[in-house]
Protein backbone atom coordinates (compact mmCIF):
# COMPACT_ATOMS: atom_id res chain seq x y z
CA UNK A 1 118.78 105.48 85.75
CA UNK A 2 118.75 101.72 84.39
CA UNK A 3 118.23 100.75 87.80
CA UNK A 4 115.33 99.51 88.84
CA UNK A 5 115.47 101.24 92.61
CA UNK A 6 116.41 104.20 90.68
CA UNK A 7 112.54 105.95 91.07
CA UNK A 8 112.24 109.36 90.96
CA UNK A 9 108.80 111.59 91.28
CA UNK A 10 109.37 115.33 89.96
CA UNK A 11 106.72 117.85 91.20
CA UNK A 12 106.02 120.68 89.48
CA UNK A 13 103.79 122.69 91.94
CA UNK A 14 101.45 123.73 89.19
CA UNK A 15 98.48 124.12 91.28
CA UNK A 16 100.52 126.08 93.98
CA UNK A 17 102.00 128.96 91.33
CA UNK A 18 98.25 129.37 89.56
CA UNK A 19 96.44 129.47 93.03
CA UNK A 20 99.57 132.17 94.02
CA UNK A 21 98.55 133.96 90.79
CA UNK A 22 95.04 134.29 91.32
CA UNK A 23 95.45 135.56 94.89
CA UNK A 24 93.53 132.66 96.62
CA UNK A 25 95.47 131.97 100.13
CA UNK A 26 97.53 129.27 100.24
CA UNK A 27 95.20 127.23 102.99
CA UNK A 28 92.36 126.96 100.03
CA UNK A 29 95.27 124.87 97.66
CA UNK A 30 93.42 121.56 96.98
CA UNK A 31 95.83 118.56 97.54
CA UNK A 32 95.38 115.19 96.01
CA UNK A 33 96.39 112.05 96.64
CA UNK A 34 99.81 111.21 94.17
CA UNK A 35 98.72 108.08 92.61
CA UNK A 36 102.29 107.40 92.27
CA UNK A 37 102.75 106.87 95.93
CA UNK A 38 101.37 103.60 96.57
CA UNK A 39 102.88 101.78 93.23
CA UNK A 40 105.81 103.18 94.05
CA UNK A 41 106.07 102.20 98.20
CA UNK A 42 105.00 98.54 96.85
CA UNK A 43 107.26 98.10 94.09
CA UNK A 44 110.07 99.11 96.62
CA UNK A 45 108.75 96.31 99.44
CA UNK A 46 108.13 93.78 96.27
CA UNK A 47 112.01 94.23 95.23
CA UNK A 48 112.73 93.61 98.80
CA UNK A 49 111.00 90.65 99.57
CA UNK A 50 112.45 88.88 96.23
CA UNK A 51 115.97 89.90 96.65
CA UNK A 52 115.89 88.57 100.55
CA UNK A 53 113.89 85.18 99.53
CA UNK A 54 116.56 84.97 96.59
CA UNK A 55 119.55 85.31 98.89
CA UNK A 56 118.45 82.95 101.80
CA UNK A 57 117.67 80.43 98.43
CA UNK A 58 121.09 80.58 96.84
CA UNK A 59 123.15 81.28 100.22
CA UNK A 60 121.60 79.23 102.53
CA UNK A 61 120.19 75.90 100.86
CA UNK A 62 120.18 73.22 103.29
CA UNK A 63 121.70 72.88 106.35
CA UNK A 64 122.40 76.24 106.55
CA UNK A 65 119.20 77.89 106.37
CA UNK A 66 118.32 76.00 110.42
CA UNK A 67 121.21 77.42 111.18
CA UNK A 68 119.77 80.84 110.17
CA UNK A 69 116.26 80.05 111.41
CA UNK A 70 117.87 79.11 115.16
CA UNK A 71 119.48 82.76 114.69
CA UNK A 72 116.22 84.44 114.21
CA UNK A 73 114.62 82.33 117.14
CA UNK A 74 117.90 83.00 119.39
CA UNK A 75 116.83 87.13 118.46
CA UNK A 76 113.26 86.42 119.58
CA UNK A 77 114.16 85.78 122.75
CA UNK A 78 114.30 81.50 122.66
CA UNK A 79 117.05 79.01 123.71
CA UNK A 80 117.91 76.95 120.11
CA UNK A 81 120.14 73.63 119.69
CA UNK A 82 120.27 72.95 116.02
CA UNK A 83 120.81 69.18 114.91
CA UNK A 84 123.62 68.08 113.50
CA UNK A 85 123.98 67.75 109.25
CA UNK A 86 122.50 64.58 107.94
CA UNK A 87 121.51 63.43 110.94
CA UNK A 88 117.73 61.81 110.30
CA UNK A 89 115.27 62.66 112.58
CA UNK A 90 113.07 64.89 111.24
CA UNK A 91 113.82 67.78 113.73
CA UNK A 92 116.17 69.97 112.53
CA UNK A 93 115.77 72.69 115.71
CA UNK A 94 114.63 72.39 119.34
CA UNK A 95 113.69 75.45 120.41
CA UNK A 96 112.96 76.77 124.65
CA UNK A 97 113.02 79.97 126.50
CA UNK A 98 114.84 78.43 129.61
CA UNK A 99 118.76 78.25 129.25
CA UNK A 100 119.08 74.74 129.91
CA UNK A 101 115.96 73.58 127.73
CA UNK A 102 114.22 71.63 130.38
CA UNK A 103 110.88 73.46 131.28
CA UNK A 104 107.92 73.42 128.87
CA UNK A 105 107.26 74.89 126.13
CA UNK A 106 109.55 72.79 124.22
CA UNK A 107 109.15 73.61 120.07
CA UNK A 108 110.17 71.09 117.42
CA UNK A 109 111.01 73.40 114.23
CA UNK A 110 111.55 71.55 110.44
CA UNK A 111 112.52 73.93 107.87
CA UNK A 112 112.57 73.82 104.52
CA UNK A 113 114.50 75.56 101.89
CA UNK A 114 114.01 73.95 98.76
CA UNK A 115 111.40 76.01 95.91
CA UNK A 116 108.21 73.13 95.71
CA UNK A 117 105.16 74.11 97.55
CA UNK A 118 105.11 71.86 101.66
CA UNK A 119 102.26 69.65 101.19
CA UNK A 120 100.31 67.63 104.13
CA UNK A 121 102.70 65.02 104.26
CA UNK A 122 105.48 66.96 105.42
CA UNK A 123 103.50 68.79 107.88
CA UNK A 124 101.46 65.45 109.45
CA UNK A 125 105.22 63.84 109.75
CA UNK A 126 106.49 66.88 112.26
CA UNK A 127 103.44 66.66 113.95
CA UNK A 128 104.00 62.81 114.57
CA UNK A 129 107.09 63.70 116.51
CA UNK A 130 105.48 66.25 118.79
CA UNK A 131 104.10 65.48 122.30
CA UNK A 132 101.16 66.74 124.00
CA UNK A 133 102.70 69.40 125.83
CA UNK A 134 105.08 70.42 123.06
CA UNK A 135 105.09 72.51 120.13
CA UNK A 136 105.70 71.86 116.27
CA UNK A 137 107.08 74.34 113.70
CA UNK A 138 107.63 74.55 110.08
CA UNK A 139 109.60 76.83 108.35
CA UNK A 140 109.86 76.83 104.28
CA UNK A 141 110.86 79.20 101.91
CA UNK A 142 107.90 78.96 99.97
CA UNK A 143 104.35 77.96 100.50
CA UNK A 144 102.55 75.53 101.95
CA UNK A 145 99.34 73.31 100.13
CA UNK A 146 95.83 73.96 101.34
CA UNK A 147 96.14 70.59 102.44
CA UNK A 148 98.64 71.79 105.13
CA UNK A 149 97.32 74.90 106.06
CA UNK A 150 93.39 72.67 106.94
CA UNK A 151 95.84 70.33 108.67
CA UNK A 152 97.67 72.80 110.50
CA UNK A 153 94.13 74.51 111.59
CA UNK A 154 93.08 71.95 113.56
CA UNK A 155 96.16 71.42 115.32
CA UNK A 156 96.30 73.96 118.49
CA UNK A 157 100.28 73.15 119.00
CA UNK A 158 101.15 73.21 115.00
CA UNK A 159 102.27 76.43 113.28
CA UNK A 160 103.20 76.76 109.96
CA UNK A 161 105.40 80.14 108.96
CA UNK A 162 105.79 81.07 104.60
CA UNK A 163 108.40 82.36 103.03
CA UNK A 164 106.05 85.74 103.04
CA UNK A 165 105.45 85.70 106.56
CA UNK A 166 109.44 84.53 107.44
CA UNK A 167 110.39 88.00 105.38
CA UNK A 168 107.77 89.69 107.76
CA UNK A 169 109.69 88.16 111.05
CA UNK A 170 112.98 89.29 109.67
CA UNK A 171 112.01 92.57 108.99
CA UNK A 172 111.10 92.88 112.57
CA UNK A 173 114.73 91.51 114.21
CA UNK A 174 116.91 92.10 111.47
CA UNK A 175 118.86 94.86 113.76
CA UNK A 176 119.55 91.91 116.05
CA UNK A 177 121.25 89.67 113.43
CA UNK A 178 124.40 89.44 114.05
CA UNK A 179 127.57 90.56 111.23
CA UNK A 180 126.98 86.89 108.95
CA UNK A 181 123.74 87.18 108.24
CA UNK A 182 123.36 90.92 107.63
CA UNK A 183 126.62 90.53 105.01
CA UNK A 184 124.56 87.39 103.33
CA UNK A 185 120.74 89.96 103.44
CA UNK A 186 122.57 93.23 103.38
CA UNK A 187 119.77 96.23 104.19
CA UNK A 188 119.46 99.18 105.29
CA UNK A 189 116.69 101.40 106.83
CA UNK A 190 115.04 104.00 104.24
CA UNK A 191 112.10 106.15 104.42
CA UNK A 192 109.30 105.21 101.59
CA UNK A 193 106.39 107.35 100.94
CA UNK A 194 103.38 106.54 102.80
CA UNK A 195 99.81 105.96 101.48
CA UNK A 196 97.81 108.30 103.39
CA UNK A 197 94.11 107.77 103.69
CA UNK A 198 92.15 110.55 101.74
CA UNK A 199 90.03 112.52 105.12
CA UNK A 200 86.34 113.72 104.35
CA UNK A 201 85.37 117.08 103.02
């Protein structure tokens, strides 16, 4: 019960027994909306996304979180070569769908793992090392400035992925990961209850 995933919603079907008292058939029950649900559904996604940014934080500082972001790329369907530790070139990934990594479109990836917001700097520096008919992308665990993000705009080969919207992308391949990362972001698939949009009378 101390837990905090421990959530429970007990029903008492009030309404139900004093409508079957009264004789009033049971399509003429008036249902409302649980206000419980949606708290409840969020809290459960909130917990989520902290405990995953958390764990790719402490686990996978550094080096190790390109290696992680080449995985997810690799279960997207792209070709990855990850640089190697310490080496100084800004890049940290080269990304391609092509096995070999010769035909275009060739994506430059930077990530970042550390807590402090990615300001412009960061971002304009990547984009320094990326050709006309490549691709630039940053990865952080956090945020980035609004600096960034109006620098980033204006740039039709720049893209610029948040720790929120990195959750979002694992989320959609995590059945793909393979047995080291799901043991580092251990989930599991579980039913939460849906908000459902109150229809007209």
């Amino acid at each position: 019960m101390g837990s905090a995933m421990s959530l429970f919603l007990i029903r008492n079907y009030a309404d139900e027994i004093r409508a079957a008292i009264d004789g009033k058939p049971k399509g003429t029950i008036s249902v409302t909306q649980d206000e419980t649900v949606p708290a409840v559904a969020e809290d459960i996604e909130e917990t989520t996304r902290d405990f995953i940014l958390k764990k790719l934080s402490q686990d996978l500082k550094g080096h190790p979180f390109a290696d992680f972001v080449a995985h997810l790329l690799n279960t997207m369907g792209y070709q990855t070569r990850v640089s190697p530790e310490g080496a100084d070139g800004g890049i940290d990934i080269v990304a391609h769908r092509d096995e070999l990594g010769l035909e275009p479109p060739i994506i430059k990836v930077q990530v970042k793992s550390g807590d402090g917001n990615v300001g412009d700097p960061a971002v304009s520096s990547l984009y320094g090392k990326v050709s006309n008919n490549e691709y630039g992308l940053l990865v952080t665990l956090s945020t980035f400035t609004a600096q960034a993000k109006s620098f980033a705009r204006t740039k039709s080969n720049l893209r610029l992925i948040d720790g929120n919207e990195l959750i979002d992308l694992i989320f959609r391949h995590y059945d793909r990961f393979d047995s080291l990362y799901k043991s580092i972001i251990p989930l599991k698939r579980v039913y939460v209850p849906e908000v459902m949009e109150s229809s007209p009378p």
